[in-house]
N, C-alpha and C. Protein backbone atom coordinates (compact mmCIF):
# COMPACT_ATOMS: atom_id res chain seq x y z
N UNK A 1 111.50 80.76 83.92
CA UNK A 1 111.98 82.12 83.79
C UNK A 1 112.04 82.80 85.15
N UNK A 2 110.73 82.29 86.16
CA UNK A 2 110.80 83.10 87.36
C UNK A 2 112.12 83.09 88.61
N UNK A 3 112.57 81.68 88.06
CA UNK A 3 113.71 80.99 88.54
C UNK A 3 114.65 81.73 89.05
N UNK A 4 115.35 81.63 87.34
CA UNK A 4 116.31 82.67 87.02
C UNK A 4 116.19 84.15 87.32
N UNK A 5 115.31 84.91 87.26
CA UNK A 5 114.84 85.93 87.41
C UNK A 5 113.38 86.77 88.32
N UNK A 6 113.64 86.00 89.70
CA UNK A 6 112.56 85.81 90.68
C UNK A 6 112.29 87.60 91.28
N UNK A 7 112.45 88.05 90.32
CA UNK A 7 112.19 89.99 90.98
C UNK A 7 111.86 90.66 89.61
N UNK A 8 111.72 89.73 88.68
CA UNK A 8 111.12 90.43 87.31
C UNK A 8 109.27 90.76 87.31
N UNK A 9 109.31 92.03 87.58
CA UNK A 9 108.06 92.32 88.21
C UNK A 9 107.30 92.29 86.65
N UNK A 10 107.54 92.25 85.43
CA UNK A 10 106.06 91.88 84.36
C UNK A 10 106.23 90.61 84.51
N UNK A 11 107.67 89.40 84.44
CA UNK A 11 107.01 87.84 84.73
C UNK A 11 106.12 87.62 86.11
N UNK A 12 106.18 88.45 86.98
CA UNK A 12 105.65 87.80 88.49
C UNK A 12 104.50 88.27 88.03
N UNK A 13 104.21 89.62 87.58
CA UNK A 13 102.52 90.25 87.49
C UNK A 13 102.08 89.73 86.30
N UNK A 14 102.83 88.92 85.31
CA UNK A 14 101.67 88.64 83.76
C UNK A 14 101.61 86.40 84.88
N UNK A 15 102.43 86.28 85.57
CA UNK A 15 102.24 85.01 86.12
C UNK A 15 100.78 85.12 87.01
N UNK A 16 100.75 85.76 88.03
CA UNK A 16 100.01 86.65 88.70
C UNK A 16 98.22 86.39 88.01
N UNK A 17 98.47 87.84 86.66
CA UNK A 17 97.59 87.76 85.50
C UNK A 17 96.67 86.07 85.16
N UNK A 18 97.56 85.46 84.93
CA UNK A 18 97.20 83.83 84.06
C UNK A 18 96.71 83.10 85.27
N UNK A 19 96.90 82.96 86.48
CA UNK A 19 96.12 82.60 87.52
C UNK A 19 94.81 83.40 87.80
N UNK A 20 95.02 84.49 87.51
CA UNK A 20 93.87 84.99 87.86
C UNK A 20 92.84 84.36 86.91
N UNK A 21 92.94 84.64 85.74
CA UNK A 21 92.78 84.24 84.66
C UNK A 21 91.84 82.19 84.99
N UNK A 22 92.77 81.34 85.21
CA UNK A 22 92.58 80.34 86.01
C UNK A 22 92.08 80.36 87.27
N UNK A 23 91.38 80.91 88.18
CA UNK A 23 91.16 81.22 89.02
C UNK A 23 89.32 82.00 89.07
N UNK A 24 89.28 82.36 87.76
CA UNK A 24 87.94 82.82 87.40
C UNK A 24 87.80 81.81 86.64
N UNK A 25 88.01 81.08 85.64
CA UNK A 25 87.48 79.74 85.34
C UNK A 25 87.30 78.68 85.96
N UNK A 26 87.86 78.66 87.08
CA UNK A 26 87.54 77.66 87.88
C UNK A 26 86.37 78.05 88.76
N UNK A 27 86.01 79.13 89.61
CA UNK A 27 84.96 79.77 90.22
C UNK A 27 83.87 79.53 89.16
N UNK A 28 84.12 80.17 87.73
CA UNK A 28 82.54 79.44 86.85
C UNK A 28 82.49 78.35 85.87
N UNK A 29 83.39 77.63 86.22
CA UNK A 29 83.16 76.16 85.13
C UNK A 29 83.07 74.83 85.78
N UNK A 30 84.14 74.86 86.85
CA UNK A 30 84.28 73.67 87.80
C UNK A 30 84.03 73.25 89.02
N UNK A 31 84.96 74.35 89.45
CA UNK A 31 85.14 74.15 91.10
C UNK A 31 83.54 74.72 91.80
N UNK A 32 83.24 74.62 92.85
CA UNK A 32 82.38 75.16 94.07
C UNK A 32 83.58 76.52 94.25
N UNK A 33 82.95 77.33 94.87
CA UNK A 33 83.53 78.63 95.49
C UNK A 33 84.16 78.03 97.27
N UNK A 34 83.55 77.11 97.27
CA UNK A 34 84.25 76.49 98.91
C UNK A 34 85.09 75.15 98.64
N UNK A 35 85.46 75.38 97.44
CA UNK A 35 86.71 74.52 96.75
C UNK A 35 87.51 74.46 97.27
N UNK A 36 88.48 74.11 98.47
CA UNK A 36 90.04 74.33 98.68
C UNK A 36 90.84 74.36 97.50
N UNK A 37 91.01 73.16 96.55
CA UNK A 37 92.00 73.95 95.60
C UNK A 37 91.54 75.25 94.83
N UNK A 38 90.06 75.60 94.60
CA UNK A 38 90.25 77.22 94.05
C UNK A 38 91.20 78.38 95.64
N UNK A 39 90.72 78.05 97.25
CA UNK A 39 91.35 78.62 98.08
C UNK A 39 92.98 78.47 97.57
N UNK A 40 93.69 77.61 97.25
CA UNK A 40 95.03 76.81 97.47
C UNK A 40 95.07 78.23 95.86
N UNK A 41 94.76 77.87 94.64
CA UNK A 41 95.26 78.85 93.77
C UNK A 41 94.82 80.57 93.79
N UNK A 42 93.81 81.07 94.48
CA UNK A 42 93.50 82.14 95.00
C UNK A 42 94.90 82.74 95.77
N UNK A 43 95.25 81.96 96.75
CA UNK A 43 96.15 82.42 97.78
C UNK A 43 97.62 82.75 96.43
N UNK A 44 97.92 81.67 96.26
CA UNK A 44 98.91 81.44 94.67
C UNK A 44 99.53 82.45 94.36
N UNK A 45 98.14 82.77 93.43
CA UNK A 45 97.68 84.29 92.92
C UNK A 45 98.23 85.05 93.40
N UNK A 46 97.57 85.60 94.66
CA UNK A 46 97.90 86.25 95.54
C UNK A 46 99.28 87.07 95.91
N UNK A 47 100.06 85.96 96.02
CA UNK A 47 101.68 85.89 96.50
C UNK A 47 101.75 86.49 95.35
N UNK A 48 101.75 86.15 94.05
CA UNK A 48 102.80 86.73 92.83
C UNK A 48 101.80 88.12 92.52
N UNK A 49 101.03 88.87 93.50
CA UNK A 49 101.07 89.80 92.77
C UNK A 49 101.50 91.20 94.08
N UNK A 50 101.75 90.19 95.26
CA UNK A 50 102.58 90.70 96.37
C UNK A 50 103.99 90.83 96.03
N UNK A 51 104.59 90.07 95.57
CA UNK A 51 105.42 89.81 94.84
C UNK A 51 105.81 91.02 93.60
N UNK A 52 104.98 90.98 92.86
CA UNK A 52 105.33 92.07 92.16
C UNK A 52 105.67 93.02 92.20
N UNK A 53 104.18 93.52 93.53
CA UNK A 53 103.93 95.08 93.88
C UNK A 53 105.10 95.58 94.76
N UNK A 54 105.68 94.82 95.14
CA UNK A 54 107.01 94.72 96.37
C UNK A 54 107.93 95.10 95.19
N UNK A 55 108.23 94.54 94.11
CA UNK A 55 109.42 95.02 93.49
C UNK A 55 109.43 96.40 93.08
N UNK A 56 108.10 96.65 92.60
CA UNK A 56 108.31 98.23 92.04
C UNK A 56 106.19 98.64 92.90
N UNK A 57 106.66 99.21 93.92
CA UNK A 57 105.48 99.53 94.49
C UNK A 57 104.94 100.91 93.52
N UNK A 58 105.94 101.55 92.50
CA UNK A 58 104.47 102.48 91.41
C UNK A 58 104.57 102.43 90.58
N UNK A 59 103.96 101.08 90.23
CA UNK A 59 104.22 100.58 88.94
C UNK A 59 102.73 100.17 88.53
N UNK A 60 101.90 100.92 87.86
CA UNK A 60 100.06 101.11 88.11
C UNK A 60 99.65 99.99 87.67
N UNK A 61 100.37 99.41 86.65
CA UNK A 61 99.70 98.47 86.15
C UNK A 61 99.71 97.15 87.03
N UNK A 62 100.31 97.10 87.75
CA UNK A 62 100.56 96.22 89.08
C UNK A 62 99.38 95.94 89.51
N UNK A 63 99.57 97.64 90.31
CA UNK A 63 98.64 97.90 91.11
C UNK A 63 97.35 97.65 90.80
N UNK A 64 97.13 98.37 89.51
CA UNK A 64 95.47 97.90 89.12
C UNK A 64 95.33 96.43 89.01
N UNK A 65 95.98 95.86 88.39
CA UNK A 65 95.75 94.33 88.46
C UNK A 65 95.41 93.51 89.53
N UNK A 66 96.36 93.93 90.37
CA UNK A 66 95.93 93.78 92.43
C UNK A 66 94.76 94.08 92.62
N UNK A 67 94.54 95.05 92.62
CA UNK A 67 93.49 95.57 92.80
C UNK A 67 92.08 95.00 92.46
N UNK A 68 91.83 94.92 91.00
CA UNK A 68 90.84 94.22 90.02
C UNK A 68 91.17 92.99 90.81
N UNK A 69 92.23 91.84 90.98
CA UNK A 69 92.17 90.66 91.35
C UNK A 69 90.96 90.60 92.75
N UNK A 70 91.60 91.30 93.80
CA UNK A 70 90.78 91.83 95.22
C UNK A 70 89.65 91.90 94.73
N UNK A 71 89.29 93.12 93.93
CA UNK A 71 87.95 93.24 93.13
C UNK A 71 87.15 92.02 93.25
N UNK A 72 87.48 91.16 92.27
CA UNK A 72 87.09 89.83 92.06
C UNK A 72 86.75 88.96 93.39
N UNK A 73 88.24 88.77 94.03
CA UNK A 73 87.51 88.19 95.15
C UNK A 73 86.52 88.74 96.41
N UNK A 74 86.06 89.89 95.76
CA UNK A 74 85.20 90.11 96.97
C UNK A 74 86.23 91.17 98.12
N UNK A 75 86.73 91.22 98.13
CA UNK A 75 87.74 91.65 99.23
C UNK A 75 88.02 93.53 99.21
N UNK A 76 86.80 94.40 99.13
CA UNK A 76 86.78 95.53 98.31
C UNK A 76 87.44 96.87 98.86
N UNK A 77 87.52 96.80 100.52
CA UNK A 77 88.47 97.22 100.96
C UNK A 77 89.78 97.39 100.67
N UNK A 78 90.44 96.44 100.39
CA UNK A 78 91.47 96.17 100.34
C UNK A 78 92.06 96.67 98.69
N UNK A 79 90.80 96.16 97.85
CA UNK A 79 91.06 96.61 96.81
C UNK A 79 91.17 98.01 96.23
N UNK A 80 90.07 98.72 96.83
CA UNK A 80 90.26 100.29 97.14
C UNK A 80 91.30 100.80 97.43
N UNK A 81 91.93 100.37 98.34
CA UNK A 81 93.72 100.38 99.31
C UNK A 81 94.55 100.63 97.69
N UNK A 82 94.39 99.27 96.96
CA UNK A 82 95.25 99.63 95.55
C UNK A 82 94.95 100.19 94.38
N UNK A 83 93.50 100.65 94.00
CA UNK A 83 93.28 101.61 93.59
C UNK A 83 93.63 102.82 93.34
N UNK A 84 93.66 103.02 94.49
CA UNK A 84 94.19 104.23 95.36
C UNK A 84 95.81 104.43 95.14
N UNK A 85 96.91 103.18 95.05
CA UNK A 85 98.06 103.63 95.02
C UNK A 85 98.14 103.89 94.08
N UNK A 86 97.21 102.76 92.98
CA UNK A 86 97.70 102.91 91.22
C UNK A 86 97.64 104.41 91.00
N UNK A 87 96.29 104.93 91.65
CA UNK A 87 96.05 106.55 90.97
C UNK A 87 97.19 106.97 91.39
N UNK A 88 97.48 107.00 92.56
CA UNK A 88 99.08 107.89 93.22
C UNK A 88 100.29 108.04 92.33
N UNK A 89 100.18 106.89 91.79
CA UNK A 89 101.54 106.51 91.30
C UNK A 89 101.30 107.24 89.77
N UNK A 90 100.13 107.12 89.34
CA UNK A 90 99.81 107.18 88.29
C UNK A 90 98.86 108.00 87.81
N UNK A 91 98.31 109.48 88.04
CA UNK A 91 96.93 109.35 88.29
C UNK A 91 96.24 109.55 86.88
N UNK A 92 96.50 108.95 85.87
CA UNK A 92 95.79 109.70 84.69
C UNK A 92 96.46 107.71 84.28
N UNK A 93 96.20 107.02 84.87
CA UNK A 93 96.46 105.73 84.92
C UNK A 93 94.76 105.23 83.91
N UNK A 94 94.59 105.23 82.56
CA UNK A 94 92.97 105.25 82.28
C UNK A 94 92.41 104.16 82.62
N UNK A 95 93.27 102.92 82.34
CA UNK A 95 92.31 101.67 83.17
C UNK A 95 92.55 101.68 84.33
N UNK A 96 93.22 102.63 85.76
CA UNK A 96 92.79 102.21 87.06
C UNK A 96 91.81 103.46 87.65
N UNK A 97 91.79 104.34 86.32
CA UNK A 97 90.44 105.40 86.82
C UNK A 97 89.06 104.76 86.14
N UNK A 98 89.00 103.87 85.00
CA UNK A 98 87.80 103.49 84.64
C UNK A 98 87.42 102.58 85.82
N UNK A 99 87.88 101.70 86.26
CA UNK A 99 87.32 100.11 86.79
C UNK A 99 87.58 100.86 88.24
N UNK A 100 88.37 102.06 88.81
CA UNK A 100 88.35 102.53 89.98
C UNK A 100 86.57 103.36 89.90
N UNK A 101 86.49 104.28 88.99
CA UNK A 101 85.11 104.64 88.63
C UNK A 101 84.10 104.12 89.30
N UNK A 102 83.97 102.66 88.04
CA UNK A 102 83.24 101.50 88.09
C UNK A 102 82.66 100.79 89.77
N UNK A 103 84.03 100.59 90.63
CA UNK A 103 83.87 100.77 91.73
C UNK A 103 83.10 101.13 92.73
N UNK A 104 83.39 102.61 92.58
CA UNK A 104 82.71 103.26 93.28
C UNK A 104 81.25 103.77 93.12
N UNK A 105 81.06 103.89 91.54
CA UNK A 105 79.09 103.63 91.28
C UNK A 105 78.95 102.53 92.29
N UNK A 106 79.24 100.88 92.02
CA UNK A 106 78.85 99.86 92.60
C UNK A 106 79.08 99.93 94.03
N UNK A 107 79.68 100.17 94.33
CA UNK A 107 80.40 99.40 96.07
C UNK A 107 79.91 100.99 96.76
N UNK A 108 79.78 102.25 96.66
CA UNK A 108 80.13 103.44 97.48
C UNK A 108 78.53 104.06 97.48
N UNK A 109 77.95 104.58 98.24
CA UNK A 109 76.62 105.07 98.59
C UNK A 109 77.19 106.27 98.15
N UNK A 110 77.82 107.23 99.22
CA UNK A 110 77.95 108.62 99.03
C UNK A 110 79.16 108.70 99.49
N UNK A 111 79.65 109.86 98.40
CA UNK A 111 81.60 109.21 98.10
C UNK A 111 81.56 110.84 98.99
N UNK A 112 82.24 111.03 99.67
CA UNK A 112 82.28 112.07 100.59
C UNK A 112 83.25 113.51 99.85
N UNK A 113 83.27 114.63 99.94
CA UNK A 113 83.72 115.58 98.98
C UNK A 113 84.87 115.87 99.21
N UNK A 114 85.57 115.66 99.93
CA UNK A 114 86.98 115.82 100.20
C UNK A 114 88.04 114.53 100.18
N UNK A 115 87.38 113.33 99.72
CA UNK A 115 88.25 112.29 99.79
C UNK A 115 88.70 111.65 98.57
N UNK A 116 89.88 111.16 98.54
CA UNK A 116 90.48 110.90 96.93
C UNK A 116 89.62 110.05 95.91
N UNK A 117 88.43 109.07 96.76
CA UNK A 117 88.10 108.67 95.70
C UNK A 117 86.98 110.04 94.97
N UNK A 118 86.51 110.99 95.61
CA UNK A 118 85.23 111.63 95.05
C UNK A 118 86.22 112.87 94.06
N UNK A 119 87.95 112.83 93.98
CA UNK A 119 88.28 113.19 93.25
C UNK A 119 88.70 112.25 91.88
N UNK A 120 89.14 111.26 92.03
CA UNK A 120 89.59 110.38 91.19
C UNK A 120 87.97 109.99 90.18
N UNK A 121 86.82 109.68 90.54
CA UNK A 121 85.71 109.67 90.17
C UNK A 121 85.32 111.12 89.46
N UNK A 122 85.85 112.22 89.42
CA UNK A 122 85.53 113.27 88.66
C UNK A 122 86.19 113.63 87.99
N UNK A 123 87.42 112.77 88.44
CA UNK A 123 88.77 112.57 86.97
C UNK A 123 88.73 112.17 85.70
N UNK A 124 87.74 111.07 86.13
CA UNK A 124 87.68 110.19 85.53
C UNK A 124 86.26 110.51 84.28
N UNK A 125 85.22 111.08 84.83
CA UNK A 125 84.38 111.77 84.33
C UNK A 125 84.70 112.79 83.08
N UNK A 126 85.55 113.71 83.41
CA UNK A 126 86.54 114.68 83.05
C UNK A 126 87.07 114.16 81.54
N UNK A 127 87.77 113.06 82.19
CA UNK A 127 88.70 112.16 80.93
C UNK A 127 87.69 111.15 79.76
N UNK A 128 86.47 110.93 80.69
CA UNK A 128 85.24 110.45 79.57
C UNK A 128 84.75 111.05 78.63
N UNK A 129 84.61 112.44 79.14
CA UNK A 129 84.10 113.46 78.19
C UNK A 129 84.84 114.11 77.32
N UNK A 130 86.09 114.44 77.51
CA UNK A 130 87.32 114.85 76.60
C UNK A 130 87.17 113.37 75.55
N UNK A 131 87.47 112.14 75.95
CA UNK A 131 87.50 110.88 75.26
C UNK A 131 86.33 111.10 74.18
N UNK A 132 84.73 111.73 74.48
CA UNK A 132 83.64 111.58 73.61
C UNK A 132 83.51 112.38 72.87
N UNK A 133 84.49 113.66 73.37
CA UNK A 133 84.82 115.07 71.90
C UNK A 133 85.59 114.52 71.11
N UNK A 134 86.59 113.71 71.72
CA UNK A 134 87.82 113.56 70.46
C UNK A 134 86.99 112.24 69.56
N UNK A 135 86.31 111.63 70.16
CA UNK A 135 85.75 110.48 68.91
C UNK A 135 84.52 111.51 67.81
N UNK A 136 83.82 112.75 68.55
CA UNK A 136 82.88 112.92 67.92
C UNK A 136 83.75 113.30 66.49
N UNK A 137 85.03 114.12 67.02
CA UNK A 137 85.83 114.64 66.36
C UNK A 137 86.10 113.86 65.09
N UNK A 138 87.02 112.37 65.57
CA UNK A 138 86.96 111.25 64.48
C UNK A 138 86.39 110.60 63.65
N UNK A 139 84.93 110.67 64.10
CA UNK A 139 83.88 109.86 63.52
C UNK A 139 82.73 110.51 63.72
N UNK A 140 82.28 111.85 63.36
CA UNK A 140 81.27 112.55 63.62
C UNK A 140 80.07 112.24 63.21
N UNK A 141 79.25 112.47 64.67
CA UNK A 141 78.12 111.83 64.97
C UNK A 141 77.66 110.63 65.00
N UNK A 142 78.61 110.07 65.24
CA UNK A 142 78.53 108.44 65.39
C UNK A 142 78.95 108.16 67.03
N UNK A 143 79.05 108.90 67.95
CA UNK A 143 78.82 108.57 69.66
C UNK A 143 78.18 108.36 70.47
N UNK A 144 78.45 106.83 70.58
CA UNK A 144 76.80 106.83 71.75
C UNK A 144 77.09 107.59 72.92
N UNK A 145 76.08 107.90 72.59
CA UNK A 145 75.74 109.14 74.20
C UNK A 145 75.71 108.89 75.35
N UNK A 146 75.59 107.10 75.71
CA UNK A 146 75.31 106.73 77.07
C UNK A 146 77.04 106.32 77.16
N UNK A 147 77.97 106.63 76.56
CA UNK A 147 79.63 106.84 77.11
C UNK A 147 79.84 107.86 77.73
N UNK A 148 78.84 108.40 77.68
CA UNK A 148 79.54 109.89 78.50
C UNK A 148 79.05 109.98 80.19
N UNK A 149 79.65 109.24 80.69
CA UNK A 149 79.47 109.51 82.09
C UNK A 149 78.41 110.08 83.01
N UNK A 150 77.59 109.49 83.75
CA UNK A 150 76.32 109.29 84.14
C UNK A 150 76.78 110.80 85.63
N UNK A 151 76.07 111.98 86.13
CA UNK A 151 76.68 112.66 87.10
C UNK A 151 76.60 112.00 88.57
């Protein structure tokens, strides 16, 4: 399909996806992490989701996927970099403000007060707590309490 249609940015990013996909099973089932062929399909990866992001650079779901991939490998800089566009492009994007969130608890000491992530992180907060009225709403009193976003 990619053949025929080598700029179809959901075949390059769900191709992209399924390596990744392959690419974390191999890191915990088979390969060593100083595997060349996990390096050889890492890089792979890689390309098709350069690839993608090149066809439609605000297209979030791309982006987050990039991103999360980076995530994965360790590479967190970089992954931040697409984080960052997904919100741009997107900013009420809910899976690249959760796992962008997620992020920044883990990877960030002290998120500084004027910079996009210490807004995107209170976005995201924001959108947790609206999320835990409308379930109390649905299913009252049935919300666990530890969903609601830690300050």
């Amino acid at each position: 399909a990619l053949a025929s249609n080598p700029t179809n940015k959901e075949l390059l990013r769900n191709t992209a996806l399924c390596l990744t996909d392959l690419c974390i099973l191999e890191i915990f089932n088979v390969l060593g992490n100083d595997n060349p062929m996990l390096h050889s399909l890492v890089q792979k990866t890689e390309q098709y989701y350069i690839r993608a992001v090149s066809v439609d650079p605000y297209d979030p779901y791309s982006l987050y996927s990039y991103a999360t991939f980076l995530k994965r490998c360790k590479r967190f800089e970089r992954a931040e970099e697409y984080y960052l566009q997904c919100l741009e492009a997107d900013p009420n994007y809910v899976w690249g403000l959760s796992d962008y969130a997620t992020y920044l608890e883990q990877h960030v000491e002290n998120i500084p007060q004027n910079s996009p992530a210490k807004k995107y992180s209170t976005q995201f907060r924001e959108l947790n707590v609206v999320t835990c009225e409308l379930l109390k709403e649905v299913d009252n009193d049935k919300v666990n309490p530890n969903l609601i976003s830690r300050k």
